[in-house]
C-alpha atoms as a PDB file:
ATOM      1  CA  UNK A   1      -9.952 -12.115  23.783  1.00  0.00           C
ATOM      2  CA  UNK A   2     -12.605 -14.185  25.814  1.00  0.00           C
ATOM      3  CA  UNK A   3     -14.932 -11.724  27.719  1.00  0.00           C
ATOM      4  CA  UNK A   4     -13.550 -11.125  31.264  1.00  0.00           C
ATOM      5  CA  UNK A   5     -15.291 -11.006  34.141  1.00  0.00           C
ATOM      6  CA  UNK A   6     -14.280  -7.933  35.238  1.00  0.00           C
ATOM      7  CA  UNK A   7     -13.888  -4.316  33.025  1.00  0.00           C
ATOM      8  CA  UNK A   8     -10.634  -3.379  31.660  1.00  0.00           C
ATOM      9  CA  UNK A   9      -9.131  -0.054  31.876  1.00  0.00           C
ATOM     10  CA  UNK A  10      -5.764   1.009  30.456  1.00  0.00           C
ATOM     11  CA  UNK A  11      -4.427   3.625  32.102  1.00  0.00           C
ATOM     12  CA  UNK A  12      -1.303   4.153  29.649  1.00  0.00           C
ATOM     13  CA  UNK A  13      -2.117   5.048  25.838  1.00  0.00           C
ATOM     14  CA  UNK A  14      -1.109   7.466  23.477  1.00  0.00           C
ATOM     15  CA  UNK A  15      -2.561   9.144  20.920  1.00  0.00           C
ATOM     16  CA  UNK A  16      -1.625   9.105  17.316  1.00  0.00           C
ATOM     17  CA  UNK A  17      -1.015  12.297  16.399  1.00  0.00           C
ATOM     18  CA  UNK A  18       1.942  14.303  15.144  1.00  0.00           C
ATOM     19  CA  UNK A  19       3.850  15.781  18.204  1.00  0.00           C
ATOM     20  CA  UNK A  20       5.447  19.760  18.451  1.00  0.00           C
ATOM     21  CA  UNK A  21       8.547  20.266  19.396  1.00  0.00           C
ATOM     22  CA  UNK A  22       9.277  20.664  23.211  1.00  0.00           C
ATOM     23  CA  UNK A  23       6.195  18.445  24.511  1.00  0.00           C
ATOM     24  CA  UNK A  24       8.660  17.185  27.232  1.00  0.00           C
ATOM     25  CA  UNK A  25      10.778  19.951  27.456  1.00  0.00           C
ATOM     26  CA  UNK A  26      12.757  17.927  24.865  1.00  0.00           C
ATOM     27  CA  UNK A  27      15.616  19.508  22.795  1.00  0.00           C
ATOM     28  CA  UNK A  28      14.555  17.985  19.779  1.00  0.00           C
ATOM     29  CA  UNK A  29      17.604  17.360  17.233  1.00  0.00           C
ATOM     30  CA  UNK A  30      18.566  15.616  14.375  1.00  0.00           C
ATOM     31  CA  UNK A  31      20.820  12.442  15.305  1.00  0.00           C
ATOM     32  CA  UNK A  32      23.947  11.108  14.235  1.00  0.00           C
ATOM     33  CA  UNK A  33      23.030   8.958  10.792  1.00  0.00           C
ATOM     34  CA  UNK A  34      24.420   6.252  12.784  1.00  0.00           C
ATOM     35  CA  UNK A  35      22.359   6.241  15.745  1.00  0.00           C
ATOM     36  CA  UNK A  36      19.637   7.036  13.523  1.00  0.00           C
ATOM     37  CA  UNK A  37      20.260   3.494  11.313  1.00  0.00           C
ATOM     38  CA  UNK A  38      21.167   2.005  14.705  1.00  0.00           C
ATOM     39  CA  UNK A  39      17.442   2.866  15.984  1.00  0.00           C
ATOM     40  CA  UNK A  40      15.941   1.775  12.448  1.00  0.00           C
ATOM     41  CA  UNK A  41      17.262  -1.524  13.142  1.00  0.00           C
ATOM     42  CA  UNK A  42      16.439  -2.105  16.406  1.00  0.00           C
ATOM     43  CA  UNK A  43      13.146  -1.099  15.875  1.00  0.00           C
ATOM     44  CA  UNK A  44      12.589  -3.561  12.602  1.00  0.00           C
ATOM     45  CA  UNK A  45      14.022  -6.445  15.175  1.00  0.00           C
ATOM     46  CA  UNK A  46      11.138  -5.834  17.377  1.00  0.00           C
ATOM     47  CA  UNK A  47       8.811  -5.898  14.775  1.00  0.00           C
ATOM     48  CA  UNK A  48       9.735  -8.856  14.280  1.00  0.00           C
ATOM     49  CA  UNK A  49       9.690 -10.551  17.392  1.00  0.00           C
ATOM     50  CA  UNK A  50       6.648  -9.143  18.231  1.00  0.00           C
ATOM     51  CA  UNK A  51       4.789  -9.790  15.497  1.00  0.00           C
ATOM     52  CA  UNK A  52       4.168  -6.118  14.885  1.00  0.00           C
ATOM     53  CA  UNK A  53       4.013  -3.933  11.557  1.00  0.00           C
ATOM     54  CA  UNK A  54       5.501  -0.226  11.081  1.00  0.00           C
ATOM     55  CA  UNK A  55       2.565   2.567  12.138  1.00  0.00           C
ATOM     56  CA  UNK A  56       0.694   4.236  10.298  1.00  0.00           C
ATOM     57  CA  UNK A  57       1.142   8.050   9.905  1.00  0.00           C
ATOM     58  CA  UNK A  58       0.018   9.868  12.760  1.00  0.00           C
ATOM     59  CA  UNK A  59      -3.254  12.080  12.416  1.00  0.00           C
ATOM     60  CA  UNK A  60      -2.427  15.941  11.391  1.00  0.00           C
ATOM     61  CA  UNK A  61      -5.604  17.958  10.422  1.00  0.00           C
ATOM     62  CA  UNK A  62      -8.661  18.163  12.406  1.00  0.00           C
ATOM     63  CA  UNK A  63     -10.351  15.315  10.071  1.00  0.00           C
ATOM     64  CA  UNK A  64      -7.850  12.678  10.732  1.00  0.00           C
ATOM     65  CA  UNK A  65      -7.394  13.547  14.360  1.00  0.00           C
ATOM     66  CA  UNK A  66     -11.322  13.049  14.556  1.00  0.00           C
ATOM     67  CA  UNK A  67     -11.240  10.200  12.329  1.00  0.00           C
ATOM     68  CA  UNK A  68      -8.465   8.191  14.628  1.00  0.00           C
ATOM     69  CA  UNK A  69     -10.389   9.289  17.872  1.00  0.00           C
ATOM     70  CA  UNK A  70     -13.185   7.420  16.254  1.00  0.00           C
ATOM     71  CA  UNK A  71     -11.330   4.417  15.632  1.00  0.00           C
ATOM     72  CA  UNK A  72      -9.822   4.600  19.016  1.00  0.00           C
ATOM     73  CA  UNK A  73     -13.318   4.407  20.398  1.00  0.00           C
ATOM     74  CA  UNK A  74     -14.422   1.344  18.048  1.00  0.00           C
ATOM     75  CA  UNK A  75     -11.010  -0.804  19.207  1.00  0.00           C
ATOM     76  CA  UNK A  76     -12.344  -0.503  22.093  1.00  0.00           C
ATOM     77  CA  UNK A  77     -15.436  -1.601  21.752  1.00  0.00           C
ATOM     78  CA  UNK A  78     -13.732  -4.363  19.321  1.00  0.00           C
ATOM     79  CA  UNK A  79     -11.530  -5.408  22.551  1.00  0.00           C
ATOM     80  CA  UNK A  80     -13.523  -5.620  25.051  1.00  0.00           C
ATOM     81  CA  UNK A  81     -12.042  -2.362  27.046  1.00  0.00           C
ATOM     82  CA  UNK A  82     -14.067  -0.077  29.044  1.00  0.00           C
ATOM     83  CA  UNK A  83     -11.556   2.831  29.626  1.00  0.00           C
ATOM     84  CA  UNK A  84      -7.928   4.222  27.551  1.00  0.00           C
ATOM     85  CA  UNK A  85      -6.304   7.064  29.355  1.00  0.00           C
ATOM     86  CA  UNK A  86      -4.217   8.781  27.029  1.00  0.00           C
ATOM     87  CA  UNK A  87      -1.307  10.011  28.612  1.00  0.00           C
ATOM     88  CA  UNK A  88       0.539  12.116  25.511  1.00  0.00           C
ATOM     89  CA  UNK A  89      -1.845  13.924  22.586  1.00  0.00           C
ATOM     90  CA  UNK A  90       0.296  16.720  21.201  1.00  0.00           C
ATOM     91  CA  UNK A  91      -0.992  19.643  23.308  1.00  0.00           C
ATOM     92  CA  UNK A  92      -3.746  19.897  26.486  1.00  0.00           C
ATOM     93  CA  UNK A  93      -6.240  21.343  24.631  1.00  0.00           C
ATOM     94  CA  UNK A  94      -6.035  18.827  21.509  1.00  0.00           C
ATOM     95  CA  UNK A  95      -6.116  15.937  24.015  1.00  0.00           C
ATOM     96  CA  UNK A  96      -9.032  17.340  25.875  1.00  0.00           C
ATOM     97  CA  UNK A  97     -10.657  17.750  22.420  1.00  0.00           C
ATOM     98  CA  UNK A  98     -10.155  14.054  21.765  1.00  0.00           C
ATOM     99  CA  UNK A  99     -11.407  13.325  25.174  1.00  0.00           C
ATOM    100  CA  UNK A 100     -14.558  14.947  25.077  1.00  0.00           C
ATOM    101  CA  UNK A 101     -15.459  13.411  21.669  1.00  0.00           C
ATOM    102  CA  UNK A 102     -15.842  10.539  23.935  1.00  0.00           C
ATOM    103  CA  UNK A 103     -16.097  11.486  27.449  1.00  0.00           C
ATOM    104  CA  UNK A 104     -17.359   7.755  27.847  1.00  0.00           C
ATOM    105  CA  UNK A 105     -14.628   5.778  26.523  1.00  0.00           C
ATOM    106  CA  UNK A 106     -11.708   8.592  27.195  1.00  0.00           C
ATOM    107  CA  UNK A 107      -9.611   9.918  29.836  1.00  0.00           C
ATOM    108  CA  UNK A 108      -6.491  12.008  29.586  1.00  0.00           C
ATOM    109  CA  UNK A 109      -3.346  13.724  31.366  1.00  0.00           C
ATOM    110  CA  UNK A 110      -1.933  16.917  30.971  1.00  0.00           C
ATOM    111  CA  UNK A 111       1.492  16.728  29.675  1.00  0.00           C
ATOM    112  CA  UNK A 112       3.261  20.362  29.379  1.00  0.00           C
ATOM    113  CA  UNK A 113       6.562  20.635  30.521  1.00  0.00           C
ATOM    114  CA  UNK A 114       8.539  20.519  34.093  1.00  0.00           C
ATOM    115  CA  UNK A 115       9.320  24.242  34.278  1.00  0.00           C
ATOM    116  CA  UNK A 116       8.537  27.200  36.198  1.00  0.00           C
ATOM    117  CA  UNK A 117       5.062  28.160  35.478  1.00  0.00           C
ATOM    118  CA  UNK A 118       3.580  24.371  35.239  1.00  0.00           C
ATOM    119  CA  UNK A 119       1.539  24.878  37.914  1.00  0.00           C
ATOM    120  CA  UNK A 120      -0.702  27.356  36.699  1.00  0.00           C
ATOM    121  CA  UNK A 121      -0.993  25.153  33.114  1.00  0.00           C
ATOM    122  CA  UNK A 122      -1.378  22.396  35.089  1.00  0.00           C
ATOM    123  CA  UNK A 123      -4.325  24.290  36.914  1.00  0.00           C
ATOM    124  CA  UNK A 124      -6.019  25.377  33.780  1.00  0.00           C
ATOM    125  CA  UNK A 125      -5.762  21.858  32.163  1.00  0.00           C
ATOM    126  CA  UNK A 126      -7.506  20.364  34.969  1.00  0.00           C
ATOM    127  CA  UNK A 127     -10.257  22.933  35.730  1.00  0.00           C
ATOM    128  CA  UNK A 128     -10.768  24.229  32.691  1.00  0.00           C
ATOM    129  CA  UNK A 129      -9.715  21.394  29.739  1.00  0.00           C
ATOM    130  CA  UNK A 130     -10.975  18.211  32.563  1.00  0.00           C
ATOM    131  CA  UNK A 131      -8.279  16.749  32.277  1.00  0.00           C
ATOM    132  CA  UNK A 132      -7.524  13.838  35.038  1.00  0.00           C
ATOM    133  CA  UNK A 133      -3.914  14.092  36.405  1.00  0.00           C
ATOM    134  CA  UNK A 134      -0.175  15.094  35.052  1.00  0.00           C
ATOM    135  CA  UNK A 135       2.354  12.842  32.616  1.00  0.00           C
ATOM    136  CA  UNK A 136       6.131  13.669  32.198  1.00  0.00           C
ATOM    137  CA  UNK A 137       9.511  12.005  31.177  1.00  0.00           C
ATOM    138  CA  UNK A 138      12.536  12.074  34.480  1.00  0.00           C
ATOM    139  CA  UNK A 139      15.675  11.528  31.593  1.00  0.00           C
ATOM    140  CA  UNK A 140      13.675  15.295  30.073  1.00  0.00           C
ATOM    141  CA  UNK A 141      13.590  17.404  32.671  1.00  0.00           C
ATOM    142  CA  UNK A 142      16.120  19.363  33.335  1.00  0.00           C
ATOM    143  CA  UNK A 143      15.139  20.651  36.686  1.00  0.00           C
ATOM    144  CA  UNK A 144      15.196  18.756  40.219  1.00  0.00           C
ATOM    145  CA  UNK A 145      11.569  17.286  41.010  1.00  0.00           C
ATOM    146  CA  UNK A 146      12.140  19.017  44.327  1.00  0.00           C
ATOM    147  CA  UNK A 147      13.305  22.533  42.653  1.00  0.00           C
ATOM    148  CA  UNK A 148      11.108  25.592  44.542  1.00  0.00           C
ATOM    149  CA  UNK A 149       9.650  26.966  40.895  1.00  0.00           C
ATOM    150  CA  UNK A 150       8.001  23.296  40.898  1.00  0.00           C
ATOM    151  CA  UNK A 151       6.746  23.733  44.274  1.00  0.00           C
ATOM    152  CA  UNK A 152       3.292  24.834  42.915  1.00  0.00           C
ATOM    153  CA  UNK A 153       2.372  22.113  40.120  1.00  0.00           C
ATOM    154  CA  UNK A 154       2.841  19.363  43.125  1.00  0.00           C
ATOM    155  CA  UNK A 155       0.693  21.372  45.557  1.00  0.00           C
ATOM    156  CA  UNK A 156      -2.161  21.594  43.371  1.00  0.00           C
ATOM    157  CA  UNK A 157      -1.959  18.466  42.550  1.00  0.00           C
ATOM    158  CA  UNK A 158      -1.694  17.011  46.373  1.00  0.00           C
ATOM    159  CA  UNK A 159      -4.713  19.953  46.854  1.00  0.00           C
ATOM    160  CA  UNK A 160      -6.920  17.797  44.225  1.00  0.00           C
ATOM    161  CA  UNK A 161      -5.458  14.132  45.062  1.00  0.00           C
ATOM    162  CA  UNK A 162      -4.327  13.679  41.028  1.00  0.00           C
ATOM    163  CA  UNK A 163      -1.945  11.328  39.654  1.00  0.00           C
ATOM    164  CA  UNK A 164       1.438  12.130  38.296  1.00  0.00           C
ATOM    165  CA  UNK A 165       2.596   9.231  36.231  1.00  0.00           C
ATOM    166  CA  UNK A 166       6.138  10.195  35.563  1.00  0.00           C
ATOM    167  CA  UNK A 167       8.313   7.467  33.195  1.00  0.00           C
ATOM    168  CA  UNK A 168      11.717   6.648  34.868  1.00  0.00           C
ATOM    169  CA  UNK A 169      14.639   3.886  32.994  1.00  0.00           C
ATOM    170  CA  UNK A 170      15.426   3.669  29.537  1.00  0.00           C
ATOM    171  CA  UNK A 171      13.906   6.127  27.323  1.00  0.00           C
ATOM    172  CA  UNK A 172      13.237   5.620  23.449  1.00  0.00           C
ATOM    173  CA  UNK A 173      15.029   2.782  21.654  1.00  0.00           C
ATOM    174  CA  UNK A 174      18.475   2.550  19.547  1.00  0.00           C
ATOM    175  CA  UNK A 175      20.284   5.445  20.674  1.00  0.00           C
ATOM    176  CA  UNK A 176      17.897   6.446  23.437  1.00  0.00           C
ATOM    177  CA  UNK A 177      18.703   7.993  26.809  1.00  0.00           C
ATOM    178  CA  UNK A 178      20.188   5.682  29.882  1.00  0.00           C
ATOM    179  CA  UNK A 179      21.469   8.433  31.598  1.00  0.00           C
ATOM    180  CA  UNK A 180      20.203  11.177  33.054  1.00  0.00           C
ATOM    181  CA  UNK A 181      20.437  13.100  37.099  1.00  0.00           C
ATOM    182  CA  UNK A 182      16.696  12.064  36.725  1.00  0.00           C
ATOM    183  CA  UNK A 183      17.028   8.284  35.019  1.00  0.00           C
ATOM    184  CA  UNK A 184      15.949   6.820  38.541  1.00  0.00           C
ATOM    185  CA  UNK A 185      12.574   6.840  40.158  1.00  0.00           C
ATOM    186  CA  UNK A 186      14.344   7.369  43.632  1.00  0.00           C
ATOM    187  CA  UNK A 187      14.982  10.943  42.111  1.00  0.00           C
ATOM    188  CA  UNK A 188      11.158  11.762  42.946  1.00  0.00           C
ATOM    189  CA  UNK A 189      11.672  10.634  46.489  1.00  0.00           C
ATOM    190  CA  UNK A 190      12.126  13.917  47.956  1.00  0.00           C
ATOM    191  CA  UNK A 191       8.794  15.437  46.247  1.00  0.00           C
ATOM    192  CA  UNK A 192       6.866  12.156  46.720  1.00  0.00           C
ATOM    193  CA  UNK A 193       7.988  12.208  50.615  1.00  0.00           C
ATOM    194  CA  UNK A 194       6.537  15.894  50.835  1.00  0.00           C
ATOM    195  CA  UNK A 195       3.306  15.648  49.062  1.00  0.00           C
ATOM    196  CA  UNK A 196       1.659  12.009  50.022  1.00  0.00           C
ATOM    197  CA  UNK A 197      -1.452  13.179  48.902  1.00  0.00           C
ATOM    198  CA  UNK A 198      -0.235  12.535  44.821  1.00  0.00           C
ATOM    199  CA  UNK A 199      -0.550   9.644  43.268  1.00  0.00           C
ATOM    200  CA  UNK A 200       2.972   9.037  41.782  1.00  0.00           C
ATOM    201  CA  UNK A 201       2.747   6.325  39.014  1.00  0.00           C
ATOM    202  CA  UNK A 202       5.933   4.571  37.895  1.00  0.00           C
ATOM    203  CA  UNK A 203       5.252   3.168  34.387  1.00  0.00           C
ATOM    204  CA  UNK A 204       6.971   0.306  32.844  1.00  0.00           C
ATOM    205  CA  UNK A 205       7.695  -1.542  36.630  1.00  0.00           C
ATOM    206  CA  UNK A 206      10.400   1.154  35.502  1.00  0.00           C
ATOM    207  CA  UNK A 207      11.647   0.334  32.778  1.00  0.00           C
ATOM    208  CA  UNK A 208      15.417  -0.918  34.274  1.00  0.00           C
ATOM    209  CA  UNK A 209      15.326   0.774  37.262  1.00  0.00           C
ATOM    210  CA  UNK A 210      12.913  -2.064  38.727  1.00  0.00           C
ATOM    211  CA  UNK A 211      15.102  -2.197  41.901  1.00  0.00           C
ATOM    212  CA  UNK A 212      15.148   1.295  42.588  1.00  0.00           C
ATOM    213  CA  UNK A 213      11.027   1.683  42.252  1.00  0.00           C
ATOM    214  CA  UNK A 214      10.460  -1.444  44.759  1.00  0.00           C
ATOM    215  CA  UNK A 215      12.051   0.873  47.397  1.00  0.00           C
ATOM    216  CA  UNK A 216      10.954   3.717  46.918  1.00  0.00           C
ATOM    217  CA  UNK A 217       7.166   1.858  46.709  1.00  0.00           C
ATOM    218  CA  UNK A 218       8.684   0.273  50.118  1.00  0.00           C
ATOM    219  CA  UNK A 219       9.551   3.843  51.826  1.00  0.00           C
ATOM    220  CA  UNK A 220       6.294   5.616  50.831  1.00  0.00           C
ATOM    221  CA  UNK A 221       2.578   4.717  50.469  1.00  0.00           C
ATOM    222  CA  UNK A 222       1.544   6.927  47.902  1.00  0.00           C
ATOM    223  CA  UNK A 223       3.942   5.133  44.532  1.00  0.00           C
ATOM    224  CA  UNK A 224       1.976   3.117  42.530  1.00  0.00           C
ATOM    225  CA  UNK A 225       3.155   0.601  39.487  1.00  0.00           C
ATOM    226  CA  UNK A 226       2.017   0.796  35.862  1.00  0.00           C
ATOM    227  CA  UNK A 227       2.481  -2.672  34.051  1.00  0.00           C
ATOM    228  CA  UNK A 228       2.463  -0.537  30.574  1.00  0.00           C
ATOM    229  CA  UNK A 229       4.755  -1.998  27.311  1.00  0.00           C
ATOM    230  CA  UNK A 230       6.356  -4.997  26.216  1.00  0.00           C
ATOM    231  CA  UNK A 231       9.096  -4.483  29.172  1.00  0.00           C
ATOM    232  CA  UNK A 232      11.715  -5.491  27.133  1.00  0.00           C
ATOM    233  CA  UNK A 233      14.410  -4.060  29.523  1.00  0.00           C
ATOM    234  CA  UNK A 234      14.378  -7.193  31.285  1.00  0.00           C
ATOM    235  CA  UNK A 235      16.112  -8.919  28.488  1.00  0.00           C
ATOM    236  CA  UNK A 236      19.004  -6.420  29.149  1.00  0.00           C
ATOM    237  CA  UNK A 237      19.151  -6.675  32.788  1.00  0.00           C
ATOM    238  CA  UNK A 238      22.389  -8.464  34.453  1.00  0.00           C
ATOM    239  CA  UNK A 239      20.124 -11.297  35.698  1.00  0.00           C
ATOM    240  CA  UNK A 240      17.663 -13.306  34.457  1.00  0.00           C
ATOM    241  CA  UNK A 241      13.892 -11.540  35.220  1.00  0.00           C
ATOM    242  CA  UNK A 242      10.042 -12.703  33.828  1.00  0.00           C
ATOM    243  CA  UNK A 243       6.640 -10.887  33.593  1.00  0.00           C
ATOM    244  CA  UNK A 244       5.941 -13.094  36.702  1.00  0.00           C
ATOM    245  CA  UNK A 245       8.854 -12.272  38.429  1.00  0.00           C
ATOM    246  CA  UNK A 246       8.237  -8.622  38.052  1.00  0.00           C
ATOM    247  CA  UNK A 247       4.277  -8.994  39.179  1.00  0.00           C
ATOM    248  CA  UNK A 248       5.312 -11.225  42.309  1.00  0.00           C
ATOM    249  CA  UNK A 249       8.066  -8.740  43.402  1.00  0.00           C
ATOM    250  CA  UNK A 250       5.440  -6.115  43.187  1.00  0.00           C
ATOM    251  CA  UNK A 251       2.438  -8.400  44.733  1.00  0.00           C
ATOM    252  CA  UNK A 252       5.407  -8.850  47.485  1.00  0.00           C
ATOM    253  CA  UNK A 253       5.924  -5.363  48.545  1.00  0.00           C
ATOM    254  CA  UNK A 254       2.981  -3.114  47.671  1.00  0.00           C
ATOM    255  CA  UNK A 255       0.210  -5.752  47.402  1.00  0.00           C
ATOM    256  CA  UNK A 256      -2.218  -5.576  44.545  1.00  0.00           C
ATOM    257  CA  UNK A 257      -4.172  -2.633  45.507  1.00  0.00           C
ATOM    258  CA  UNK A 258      -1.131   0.047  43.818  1.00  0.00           C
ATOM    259  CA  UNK A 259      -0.347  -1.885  40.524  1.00  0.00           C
ATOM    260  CA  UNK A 260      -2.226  -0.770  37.444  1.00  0.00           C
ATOM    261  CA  UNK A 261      -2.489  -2.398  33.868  1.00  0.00           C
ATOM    262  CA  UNK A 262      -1.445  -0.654  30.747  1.00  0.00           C
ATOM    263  CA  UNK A 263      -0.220  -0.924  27.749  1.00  0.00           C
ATOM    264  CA  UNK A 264       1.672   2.047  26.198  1.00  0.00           C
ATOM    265  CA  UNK A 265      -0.334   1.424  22.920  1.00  0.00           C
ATOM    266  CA  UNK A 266      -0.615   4.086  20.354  1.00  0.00           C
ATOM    267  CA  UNK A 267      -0.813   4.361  16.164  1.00  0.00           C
ATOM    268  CA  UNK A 268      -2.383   1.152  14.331  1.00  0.00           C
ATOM    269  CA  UNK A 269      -2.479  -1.011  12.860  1.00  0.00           C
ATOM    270  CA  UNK A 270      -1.428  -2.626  16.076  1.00  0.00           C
ATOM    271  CA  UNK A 271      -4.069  -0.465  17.817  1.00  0.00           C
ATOM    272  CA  UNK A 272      -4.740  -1.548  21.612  1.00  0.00           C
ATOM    273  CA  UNK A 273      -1.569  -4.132  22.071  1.00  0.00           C
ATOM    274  CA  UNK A 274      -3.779  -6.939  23.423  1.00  0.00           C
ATOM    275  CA  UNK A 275      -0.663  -9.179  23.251  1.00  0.00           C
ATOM    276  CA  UNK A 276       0.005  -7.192  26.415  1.00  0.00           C
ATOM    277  CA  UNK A 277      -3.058  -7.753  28.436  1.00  0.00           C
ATOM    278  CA  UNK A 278      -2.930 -11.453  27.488  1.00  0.00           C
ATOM    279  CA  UNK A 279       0.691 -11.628  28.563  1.00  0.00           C
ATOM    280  CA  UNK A 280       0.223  -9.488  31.672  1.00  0.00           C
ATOM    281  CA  UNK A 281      -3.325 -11.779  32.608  1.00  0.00           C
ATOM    282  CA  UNK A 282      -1.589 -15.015  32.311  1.00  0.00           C
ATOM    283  CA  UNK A 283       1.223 -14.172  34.595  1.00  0.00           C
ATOM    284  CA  UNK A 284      -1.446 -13.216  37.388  1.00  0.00           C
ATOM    285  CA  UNK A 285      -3.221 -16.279  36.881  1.00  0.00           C
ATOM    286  CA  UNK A 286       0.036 -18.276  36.328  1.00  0.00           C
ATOM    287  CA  UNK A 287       0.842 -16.962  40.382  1.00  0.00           C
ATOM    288  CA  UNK A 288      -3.050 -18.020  41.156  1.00  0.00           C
ATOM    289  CA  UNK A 289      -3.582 -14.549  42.267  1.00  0.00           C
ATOM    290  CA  UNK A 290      -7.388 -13.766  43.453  1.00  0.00           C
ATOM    291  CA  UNK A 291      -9.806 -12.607  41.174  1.00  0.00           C
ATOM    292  CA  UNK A 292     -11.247  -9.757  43.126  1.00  0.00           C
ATOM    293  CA  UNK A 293      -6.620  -9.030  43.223  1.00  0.00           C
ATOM    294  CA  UNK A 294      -6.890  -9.376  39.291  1.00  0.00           C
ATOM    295  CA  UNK A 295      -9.722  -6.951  39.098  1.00  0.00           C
ATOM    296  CA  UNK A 296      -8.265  -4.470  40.982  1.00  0.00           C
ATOM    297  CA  UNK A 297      -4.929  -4.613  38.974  1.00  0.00           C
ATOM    298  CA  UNK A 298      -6.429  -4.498  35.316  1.00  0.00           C
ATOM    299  CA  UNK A 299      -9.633  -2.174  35.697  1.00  0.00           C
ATOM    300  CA  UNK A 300     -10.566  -1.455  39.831  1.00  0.00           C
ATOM    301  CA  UNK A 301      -7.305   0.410  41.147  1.00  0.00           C
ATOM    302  CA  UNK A 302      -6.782   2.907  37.997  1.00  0.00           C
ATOM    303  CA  UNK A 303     -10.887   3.301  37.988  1.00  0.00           C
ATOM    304  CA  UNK A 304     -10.317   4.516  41.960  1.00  0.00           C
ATOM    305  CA  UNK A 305      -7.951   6.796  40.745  1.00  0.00           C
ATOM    306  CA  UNK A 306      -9.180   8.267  38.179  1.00  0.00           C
ATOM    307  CA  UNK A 307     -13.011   8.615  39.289  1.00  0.00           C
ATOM    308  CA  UNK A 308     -14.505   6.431  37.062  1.00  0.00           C
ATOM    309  CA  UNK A 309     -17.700   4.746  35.936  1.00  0.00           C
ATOM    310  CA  UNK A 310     -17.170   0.945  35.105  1.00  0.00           C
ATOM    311  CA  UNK A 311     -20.664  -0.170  34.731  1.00  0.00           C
ATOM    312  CA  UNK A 312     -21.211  -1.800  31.659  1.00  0.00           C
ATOM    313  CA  UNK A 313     -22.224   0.026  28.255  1.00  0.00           C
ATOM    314  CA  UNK A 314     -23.660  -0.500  25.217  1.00  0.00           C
ATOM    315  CA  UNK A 315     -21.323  -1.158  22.188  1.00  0.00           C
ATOM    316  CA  UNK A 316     -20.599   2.672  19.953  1.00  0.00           C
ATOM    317  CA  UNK A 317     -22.091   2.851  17.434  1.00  0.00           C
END
């Protein structure tokens, strides 16, 4: 990548390390061998046309966990990108660990589950672990955004102005989940309605369901896009859709002040998914959009957000 005028911050990462069971509230089970060779193929076919290899095994024991936060921070460096938020990292505490290995490079979100009692993790990730705002899956929660036990994780939220980035649409490849009460981002509407001071941040210009998240950004002032992934749902959509149709539709109704670059990159040897940026940069300049619009999208809105520092830095060493 050329240097860009502007600093970069991707506000969707994740980190490679082996997950626990229940991270999303997940009921995690073996599949049927079928959808299990079904996914396995799918998954080869995108490495393929993307140009991708398989990932390397995800970190385990403290070494490797501190060995890929290292190498996290030196892509970085080696791409030209001033911030990663990690969104996933196994556990609060182990992300926050990996955050404040390099508090100048790292951000992260809490991501325990949807249940009664997530308000008082949610609490203690933030004030006590510093972590920067809340991640969950819709298709793996089981209970209604809007359900009273909930009522407290979105208050203290609203109470500190933090972002809940919340993935709607398709979920997971061959064999993954397209339907769920809580597939659609207009299932937040309700909670999003009541607490205007949150942040809610649609990944994926989400991920099928593109429609459905250009109202609700319509009806409320407080939804923001996240570019993230290689949006591959539009090849599976009834009509025909681009990366610059999705940016101009967005551009359209929200303007460029509540869209926000990411990539949903994770393991290497990929590492950060430049194709992405490259992909997601041309479009904008493709629809002539303003710099100072451009800035805003790929480093200037999620730095707002999240509270952070994008004056330039020496390279780590």
């Amino acid at each position: 990548m050329p240097e860009l005028p502007f600093p970069i911050v991707d506000v969707h990462a994740h980190f490679p390390v082996v997950h626990t069971i229940g991270l999303h509230d997940a009921r995690e089970e073996p599949r049927h061998p079928a959808l299990e060779a079904y996914a396995n193929e799918r998954q080869a076919r995108m490495h393929k046309e993307w140009g991708t290899a398989p990932e390397e095994p995800r970190a385990r024991t403290p070494e490797e966990i501190d060995a890929a936060a290292d190498r996290w921070a030196a892509e970085l460096d080696r791409k030209g990108v001033r911030w990663l938020n990690f969104v996933t990292g196994q556990s609060n505490d182990l992300l926050a660990s990996i955050v404040r290995r390099h508090p100048d490079r790292f951000t992260g979100f809490a991501h325990h589950p949807l249940r009664p009692g997530a308000g008082s993790e949610t609490r203690r990730a933030v004030d006590d672990l510093g972590l920067k705002g809340f991640k969950a899956l819709g298709p793996m929660t089981e209970l209604p955004f809007e359900d009273p036990s909930l009522r407290d994780h979105w208050a203290f939220l609203a109470e500190r102005g933090l972002p809940a980035l919340i993935h709607f649409g398709f979920l997971g490849r061959g064999g993954g989940v397209v339907a769920h009460p809580r597939m659609s981002p207009l299932s937040l509407f309700a909670v999003a309605r009541d607490f205007p001071e949150i942040p809610f941040v649609i990944p994926h210009f989400g991920a099928g369901y593109f429609d459905d998240l250009l109202a609700l950004c319509w009806s409320l002032p407080n939804v923001y896009i996240d570019t993230s992934g290689s949006n591959q749902w539009m090849r599976w959509m009834p009509y025909p859709l681009t990366l610059e149709d999705l940016f101009r539709k967005a551009f359209d109704t929200i303007g460029p002040e509540r869209v926000l670059f990411g990539t949903d990159s994770a393991g290497f040897p990929r590492g950060f998914a430049e194709r992405y940026l490259q992909d997601q940069l041309r479009a904008c300049h493709t629809m002539n959009l303003p710099e100072a619009d451009v800035a805003l999208v790929f480093g200037g809105n999620a730095a707002r957000l999240l509270n952070l520092d994008l004056t330039p830095r020496t390279a780590h060493p």
